[in-house]
PDB file of N, CA and C in Angstrom:
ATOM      1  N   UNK A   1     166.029  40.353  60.819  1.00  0.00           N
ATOM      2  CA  UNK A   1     166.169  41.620  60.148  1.00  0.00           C
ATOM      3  C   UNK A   1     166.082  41.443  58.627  1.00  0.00           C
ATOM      4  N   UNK A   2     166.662  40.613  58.293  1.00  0.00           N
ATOM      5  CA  UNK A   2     166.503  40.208  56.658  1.00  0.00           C
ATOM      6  C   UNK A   2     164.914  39.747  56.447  1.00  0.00           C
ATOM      7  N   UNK A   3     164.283  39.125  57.041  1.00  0.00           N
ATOM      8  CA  UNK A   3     163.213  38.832  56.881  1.00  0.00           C
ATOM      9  C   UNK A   3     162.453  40.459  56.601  1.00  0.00           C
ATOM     10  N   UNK A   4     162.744  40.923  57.410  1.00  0.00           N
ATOM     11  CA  UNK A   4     161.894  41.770  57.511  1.00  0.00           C
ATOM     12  C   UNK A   4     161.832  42.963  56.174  1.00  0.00           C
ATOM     13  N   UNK A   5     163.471  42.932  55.746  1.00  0.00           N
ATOM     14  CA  UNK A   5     163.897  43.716  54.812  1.00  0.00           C
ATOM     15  C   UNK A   5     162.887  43.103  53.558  1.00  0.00           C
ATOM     16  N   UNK A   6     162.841  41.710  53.654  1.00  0.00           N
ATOM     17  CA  UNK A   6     162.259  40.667  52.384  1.00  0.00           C
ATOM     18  C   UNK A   6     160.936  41.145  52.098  1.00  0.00           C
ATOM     19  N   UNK A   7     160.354  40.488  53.043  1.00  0.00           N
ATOM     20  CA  UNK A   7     158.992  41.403  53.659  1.00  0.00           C
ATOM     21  C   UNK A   7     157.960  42.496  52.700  1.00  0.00           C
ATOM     22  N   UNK A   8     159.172  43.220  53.373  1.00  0.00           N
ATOM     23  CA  UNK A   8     159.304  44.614  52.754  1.00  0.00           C
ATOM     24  C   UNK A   8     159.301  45.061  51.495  1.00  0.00           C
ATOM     25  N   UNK A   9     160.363  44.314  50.938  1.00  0.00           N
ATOM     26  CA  UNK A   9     160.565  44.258  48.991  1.00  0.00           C
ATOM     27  C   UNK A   9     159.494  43.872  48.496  1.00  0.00           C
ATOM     28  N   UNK A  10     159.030  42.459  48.982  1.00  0.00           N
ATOM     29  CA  UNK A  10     157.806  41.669  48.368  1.00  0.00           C
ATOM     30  C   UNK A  10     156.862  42.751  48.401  1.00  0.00           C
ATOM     31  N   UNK A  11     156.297  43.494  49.477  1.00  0.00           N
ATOM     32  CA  UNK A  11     155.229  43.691  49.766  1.00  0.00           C
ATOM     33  C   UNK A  11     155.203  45.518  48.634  1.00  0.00           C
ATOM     34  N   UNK A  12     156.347  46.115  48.737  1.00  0.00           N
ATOM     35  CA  UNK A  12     156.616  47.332  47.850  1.00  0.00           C
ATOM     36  C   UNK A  12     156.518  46.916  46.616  1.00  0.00           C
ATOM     37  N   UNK A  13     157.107  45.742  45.918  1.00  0.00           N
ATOM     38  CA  UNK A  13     156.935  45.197  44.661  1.00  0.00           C
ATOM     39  C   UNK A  13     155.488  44.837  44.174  1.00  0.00           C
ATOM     40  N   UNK A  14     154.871  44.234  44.955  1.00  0.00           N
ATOM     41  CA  UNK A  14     153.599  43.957  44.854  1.00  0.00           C
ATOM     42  C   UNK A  14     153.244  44.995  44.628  1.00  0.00           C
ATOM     43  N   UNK A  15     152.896  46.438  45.496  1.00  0.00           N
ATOM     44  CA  UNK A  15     152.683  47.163  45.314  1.00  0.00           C
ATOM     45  C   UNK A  15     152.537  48.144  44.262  1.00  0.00           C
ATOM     46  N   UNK A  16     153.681  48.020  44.109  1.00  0.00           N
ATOM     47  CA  UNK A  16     154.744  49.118  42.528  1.00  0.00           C
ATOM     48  C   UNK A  16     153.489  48.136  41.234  1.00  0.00           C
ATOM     49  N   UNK A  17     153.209  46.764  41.300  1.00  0.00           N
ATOM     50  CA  UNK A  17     152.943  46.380  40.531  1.00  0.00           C
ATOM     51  C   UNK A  17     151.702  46.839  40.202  1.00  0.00           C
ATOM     52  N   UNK A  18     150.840  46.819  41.663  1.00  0.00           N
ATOM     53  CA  UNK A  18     149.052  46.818  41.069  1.00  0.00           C
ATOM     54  C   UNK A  18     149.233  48.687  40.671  1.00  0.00           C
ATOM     55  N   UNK A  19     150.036  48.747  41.277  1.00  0.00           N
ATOM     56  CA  UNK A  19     149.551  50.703  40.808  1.00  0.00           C
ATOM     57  C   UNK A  19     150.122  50.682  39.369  1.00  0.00           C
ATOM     58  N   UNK A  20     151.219  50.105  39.151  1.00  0.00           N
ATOM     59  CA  UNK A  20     151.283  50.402  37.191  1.00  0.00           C
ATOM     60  C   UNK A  20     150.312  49.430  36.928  1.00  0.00           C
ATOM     61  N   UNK A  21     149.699  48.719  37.148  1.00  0.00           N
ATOM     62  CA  UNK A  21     147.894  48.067  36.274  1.00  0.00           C
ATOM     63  C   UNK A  21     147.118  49.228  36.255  1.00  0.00           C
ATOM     64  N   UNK A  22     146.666  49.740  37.277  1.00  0.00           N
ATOM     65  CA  UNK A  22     145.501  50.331  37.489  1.00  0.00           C
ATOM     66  C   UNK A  22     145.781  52.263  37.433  1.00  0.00           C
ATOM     67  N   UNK A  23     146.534  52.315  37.036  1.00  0.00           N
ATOM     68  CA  UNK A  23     147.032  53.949  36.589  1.00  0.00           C
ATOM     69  C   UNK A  23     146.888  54.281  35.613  1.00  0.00           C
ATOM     70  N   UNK A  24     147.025  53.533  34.474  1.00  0.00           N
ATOM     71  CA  UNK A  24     146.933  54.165  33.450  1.00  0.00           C
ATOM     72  C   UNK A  24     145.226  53.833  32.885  1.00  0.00           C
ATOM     73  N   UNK A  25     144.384  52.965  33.367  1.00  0.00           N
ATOM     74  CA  UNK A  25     143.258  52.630  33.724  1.00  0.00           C
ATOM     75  C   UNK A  25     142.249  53.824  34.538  1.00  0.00           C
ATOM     76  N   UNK A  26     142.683  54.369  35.185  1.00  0.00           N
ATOM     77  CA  UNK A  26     142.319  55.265  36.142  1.00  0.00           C
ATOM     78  C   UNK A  26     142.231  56.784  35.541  1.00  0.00           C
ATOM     79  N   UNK A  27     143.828  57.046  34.555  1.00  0.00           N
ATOM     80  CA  UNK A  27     144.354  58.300  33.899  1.00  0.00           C
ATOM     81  C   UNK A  27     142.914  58.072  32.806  1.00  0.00           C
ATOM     82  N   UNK A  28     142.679  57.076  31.829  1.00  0.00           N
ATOM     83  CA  UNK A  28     141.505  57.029  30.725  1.00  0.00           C
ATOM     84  C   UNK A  28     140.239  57.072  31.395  1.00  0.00           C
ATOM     85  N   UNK A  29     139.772  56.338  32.304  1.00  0.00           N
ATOM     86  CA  UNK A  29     138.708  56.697  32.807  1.00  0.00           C
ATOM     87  C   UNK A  29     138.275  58.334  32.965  1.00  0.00           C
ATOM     88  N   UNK A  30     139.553  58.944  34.033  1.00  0.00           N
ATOM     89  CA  UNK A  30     139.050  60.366  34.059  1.00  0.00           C
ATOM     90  C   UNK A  30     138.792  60.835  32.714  1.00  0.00           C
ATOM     91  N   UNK A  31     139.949  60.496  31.615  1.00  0.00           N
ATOM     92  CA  UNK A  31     139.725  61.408  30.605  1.00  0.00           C
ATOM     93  C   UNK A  31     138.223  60.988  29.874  1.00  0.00           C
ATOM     94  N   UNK A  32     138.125  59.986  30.227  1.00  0.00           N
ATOM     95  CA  UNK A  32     136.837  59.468  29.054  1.00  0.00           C
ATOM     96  C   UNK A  32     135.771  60.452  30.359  1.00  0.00           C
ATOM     97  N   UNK A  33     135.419  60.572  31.621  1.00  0.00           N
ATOM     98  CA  UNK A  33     134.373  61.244  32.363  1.00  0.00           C
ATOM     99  C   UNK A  33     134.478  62.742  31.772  1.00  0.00           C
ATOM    100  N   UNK A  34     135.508  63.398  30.985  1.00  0.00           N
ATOM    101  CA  UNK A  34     135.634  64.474  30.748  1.00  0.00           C
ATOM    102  C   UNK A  34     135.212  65.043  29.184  1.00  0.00           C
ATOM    103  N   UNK A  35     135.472  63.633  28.551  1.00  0.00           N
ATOM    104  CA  UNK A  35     135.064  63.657  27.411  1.00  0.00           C
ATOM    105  C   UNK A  35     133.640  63.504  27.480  1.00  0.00           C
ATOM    106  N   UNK A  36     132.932  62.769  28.184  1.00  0.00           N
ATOM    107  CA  UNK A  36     131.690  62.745  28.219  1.00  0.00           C
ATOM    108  C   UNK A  36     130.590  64.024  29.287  1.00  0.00           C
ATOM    109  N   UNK A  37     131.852  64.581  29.690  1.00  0.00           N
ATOM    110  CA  UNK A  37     130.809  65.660  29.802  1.00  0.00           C
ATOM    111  C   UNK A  37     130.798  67.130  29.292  1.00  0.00           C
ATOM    112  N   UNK A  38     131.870  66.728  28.344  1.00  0.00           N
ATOM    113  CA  UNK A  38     131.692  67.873  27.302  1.00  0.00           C
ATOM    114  C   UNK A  38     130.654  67.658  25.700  1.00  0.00           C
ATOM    115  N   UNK A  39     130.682  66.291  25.944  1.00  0.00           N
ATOM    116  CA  UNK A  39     129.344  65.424  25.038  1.00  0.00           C
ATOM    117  C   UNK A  39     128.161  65.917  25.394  1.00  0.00           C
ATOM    118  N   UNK A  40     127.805  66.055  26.675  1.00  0.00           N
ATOM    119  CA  UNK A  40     126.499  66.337  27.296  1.00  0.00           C
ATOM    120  C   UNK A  40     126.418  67.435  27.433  1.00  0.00           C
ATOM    121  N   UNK A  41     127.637  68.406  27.288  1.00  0.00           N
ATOM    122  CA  UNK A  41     127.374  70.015  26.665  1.00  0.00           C
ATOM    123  C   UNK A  41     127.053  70.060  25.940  1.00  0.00           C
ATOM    124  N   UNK A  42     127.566  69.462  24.755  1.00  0.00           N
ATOM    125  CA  UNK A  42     126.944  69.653  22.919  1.00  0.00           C
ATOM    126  C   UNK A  42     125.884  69.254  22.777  1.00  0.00           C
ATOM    127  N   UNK A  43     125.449  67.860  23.508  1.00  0.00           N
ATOM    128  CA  UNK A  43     124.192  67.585  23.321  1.00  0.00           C
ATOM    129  C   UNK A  43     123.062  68.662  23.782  1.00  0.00           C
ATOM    130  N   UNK A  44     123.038  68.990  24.791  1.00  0.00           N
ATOM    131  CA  UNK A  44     122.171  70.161  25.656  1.00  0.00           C
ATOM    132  C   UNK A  44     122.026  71.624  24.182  1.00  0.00           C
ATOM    133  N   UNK A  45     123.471  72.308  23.681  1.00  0.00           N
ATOM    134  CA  UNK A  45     123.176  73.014  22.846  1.00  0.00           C
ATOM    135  C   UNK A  45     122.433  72.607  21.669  1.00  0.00           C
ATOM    136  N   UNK A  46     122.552  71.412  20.872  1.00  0.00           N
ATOM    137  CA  UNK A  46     122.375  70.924  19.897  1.00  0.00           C
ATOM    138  C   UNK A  46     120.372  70.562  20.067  1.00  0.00           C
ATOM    139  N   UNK A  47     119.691  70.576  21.401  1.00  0.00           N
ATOM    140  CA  UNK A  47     119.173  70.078  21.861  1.00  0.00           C
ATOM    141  C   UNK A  47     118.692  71.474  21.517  1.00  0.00           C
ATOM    142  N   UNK A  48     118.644  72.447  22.370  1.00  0.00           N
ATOM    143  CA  UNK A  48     118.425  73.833  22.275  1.00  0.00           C
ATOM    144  C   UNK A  48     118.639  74.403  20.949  1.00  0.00           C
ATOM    145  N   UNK A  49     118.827  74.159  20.432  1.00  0.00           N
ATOM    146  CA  UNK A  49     119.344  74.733  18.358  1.00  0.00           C
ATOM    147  C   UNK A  49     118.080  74.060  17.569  1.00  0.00           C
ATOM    148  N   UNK A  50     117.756  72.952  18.050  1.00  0.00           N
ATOM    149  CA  UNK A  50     117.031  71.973  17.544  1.00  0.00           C
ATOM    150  C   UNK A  50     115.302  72.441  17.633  1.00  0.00           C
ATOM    151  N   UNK A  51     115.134  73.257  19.073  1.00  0.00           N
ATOM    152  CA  UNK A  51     113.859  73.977  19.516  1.00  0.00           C
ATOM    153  C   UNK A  51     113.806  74.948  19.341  1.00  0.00           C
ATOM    154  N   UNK A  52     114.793  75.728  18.856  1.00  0.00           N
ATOM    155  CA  UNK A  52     114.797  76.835  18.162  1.00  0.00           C
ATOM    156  C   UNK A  52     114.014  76.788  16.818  1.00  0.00           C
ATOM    157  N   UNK A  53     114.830  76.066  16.240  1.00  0.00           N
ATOM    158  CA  UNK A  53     114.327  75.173  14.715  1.00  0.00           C
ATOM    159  C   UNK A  53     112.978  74.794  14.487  1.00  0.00           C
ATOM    160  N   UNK A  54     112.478  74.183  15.418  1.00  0.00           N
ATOM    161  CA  UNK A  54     111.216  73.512  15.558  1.00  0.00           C
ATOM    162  C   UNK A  54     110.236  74.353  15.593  1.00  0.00           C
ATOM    163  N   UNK A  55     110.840  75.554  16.141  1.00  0.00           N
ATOM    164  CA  UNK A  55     109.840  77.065  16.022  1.00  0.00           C
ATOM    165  C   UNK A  55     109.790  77.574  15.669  1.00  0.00           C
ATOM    166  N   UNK A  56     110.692  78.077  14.685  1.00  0.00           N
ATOM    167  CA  UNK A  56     110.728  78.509  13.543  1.00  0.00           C
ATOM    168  C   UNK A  56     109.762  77.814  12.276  1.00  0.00           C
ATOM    169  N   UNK A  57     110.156  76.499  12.444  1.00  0.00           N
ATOM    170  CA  UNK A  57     109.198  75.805  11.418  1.00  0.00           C
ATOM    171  C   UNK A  57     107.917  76.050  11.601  1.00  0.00           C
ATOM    172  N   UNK A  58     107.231  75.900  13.281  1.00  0.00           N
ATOM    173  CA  UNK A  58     105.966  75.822  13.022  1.00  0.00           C
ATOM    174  C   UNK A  58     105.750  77.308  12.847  1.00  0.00           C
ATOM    175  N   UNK A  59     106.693  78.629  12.862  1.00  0.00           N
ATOM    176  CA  UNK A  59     105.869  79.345  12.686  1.00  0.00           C
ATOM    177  C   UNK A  59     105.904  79.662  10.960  1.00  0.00           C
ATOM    178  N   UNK A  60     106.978  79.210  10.123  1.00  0.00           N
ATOM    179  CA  UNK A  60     107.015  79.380   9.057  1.00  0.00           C
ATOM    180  C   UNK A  60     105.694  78.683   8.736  1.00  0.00           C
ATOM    181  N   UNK A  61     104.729  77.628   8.883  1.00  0.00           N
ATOM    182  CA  UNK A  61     103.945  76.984   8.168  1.00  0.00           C
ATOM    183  C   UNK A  61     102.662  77.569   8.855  1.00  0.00           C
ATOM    184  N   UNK A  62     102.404  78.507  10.243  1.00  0.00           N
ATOM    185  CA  UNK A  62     101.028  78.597  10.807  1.00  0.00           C
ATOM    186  C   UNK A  62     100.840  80.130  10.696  1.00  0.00           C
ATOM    187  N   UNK A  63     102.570  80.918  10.560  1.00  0.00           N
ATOM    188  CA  UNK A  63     102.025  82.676  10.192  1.00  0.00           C
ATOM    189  C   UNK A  63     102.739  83.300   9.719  1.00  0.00           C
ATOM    190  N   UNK A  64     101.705  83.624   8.552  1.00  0.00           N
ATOM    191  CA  UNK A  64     102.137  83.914   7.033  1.00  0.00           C
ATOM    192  C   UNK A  64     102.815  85.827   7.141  1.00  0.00           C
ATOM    193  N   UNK A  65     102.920  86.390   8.378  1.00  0.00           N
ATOM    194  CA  UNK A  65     103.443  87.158   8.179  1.00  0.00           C
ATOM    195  C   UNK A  65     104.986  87.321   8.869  1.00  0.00           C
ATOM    196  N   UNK A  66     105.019  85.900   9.317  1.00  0.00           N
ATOM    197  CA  UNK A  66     106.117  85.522   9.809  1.00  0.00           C
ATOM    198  C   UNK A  66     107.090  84.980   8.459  1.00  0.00           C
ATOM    199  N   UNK A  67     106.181  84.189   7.610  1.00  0.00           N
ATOM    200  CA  UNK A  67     106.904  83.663   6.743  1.00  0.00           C
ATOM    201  C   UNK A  67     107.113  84.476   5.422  1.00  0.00           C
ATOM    202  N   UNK A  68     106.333  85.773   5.135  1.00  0.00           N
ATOM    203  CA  UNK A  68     106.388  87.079   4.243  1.00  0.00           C
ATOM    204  C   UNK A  68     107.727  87.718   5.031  1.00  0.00           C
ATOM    205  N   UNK A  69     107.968  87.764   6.258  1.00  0.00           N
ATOM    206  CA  UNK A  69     109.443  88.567   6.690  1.00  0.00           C
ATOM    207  C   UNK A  69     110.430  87.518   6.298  1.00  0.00           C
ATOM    208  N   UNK A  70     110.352  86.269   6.571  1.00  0.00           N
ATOM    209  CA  UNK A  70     111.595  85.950   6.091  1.00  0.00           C
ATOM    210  C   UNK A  70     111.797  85.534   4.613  1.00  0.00           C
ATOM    211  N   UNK A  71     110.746  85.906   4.236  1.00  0.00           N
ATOM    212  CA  UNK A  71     110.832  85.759   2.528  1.00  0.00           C
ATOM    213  C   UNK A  71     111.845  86.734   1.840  1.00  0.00           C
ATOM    214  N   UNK A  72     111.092  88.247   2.273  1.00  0.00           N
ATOM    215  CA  UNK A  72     111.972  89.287   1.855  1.00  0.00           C
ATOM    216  C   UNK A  72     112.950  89.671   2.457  1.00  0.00           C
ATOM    217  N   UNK A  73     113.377  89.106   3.647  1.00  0.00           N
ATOM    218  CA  UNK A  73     114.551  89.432   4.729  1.00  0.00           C
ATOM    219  C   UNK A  73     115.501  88.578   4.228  1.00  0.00           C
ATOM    220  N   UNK A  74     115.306  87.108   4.686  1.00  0.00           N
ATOM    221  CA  UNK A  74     116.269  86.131   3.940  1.00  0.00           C
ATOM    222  C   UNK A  74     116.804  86.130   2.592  1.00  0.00           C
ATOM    223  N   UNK A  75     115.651  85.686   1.797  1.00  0.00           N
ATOM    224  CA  UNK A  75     115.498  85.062   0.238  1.00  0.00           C
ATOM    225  C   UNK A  75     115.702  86.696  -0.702  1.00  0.00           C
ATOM    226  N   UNK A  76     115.392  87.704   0.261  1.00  0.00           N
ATOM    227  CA  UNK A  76     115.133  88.478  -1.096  1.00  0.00           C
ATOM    228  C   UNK A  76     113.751  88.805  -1.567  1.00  0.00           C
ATOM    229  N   UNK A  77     113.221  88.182  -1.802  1.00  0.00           N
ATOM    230  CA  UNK A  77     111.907  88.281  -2.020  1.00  0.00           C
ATOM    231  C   UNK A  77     110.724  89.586  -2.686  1.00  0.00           C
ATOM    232  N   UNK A  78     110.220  90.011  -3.507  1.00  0.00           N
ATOM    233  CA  UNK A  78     109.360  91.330  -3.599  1.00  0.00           C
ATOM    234  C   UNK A  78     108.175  90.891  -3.861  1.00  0.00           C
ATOM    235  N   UNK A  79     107.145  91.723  -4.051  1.00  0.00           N
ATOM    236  CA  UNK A  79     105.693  91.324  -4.445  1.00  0.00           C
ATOM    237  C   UNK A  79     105.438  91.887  -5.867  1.00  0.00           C
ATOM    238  N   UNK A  80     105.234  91.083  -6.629  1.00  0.00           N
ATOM    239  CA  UNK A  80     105.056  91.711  -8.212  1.00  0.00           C
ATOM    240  C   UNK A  80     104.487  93.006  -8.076  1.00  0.00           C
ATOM    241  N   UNK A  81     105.098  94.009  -8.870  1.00  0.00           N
ATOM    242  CA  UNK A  81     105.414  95.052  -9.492  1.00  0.00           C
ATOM    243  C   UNK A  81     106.153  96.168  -7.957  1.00  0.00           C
ATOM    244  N   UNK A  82     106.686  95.200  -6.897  1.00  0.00           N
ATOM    245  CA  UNK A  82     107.768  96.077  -6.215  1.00  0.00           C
ATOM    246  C   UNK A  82     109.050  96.190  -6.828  1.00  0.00           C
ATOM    247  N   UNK A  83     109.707  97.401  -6.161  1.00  0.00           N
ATOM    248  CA  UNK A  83     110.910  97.609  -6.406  1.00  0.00           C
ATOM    249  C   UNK A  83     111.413  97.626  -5.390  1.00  0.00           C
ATOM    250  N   UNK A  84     112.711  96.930  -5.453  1.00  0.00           N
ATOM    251  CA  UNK A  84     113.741  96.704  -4.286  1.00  0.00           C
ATOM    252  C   UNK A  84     114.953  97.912  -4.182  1.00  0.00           C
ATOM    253  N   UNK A  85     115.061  97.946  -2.911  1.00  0.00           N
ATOM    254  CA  UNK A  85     116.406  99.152  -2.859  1.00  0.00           C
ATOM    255  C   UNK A  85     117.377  98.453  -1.771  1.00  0.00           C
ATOM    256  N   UNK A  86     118.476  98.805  -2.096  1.00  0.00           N
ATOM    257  CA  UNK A  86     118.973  98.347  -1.756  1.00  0.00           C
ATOM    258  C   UNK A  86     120.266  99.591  -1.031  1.00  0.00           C
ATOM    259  N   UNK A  87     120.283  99.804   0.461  1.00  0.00           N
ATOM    260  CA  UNK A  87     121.388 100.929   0.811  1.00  0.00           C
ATOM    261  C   UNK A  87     122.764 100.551   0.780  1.00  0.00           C
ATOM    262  N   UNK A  88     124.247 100.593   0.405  1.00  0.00           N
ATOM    263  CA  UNK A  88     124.960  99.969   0.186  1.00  0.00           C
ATOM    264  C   UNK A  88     125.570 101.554   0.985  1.00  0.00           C
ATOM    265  N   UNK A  89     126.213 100.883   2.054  1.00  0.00           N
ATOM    266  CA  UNK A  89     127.251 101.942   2.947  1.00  0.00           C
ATOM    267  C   UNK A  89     128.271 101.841   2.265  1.00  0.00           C
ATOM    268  N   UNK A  90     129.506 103.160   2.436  1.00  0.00           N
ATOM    269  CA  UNK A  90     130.887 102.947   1.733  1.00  0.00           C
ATOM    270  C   UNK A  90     131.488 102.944   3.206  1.00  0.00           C
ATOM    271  N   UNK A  91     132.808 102.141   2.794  1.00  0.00           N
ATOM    272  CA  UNK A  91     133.551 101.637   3.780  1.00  0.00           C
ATOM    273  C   UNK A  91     134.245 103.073   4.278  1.00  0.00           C
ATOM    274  N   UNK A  92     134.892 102.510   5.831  1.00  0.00           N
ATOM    275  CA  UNK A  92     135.402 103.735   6.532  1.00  0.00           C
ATOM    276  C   UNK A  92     136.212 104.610   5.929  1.00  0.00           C
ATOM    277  N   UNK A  93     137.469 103.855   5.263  1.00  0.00           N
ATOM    278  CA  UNK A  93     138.217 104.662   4.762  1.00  0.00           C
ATOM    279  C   UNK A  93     137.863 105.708   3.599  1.00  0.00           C
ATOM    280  N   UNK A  94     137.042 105.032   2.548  1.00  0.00           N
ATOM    281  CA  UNK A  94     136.460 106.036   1.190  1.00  0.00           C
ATOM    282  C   UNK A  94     136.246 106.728   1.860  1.00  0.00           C
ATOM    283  N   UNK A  95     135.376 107.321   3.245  1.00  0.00           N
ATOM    284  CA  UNK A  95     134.874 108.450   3.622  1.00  0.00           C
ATOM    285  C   UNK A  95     135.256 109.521   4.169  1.00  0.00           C
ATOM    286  N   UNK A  96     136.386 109.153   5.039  1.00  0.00           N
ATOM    287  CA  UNK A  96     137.530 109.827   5.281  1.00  0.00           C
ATOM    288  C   UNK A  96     138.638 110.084   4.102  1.00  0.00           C
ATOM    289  N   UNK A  97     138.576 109.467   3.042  1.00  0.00           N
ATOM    290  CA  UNK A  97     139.404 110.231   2.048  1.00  0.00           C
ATOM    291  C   UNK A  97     139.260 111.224   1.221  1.00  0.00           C
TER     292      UNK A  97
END
């Protein structure tokens, strides 16, 4: 009966042992699989932002009425001897007062 109790200890101790090695081994792994697949989200958007970009460029350099809108849309932009206007809304409240 003592043997068996012995046995027993040894074999639970052993036990108790490899699981505190390999637990907290196990806990980083998941977290690092989680971290890396929120990496491979950003990458995918960043990826997609990037071909956005890329099309924009080629169309800024192949059509010039692509690149005349964002001249005066973006930058501001006029054509000598235009005049710019500019509509400036008043906020909610001035209007109701």
């Amino acid at each position: 009966m003592l043997r068996k109790i012995l046995t027993f200890s040894i074999i639970s101790g052993v036990l108790i042992f490899v699981i505190s090695l390999y637990l907290p081994s196990f806990t980083q792994m998941r977290q690092l699989k989680e971290k890396n697949i929120q990496l491979a989200k950003e990458i995918e958007q960043v990826k997609l932002q990037n071909l956005e970009l890329e099309k924009q460029a080629l169309l800024l350099r192949t059509d010039t009425k692509y690149l005349e809108k964002v001249l005066r849309e973006d930058l501001g932009m006029v054509k000598p001897g235009e005049v710019l206007y500019k509509v400036v809304q008043r906020e909610q409240r001035e209007v109701n007062s």
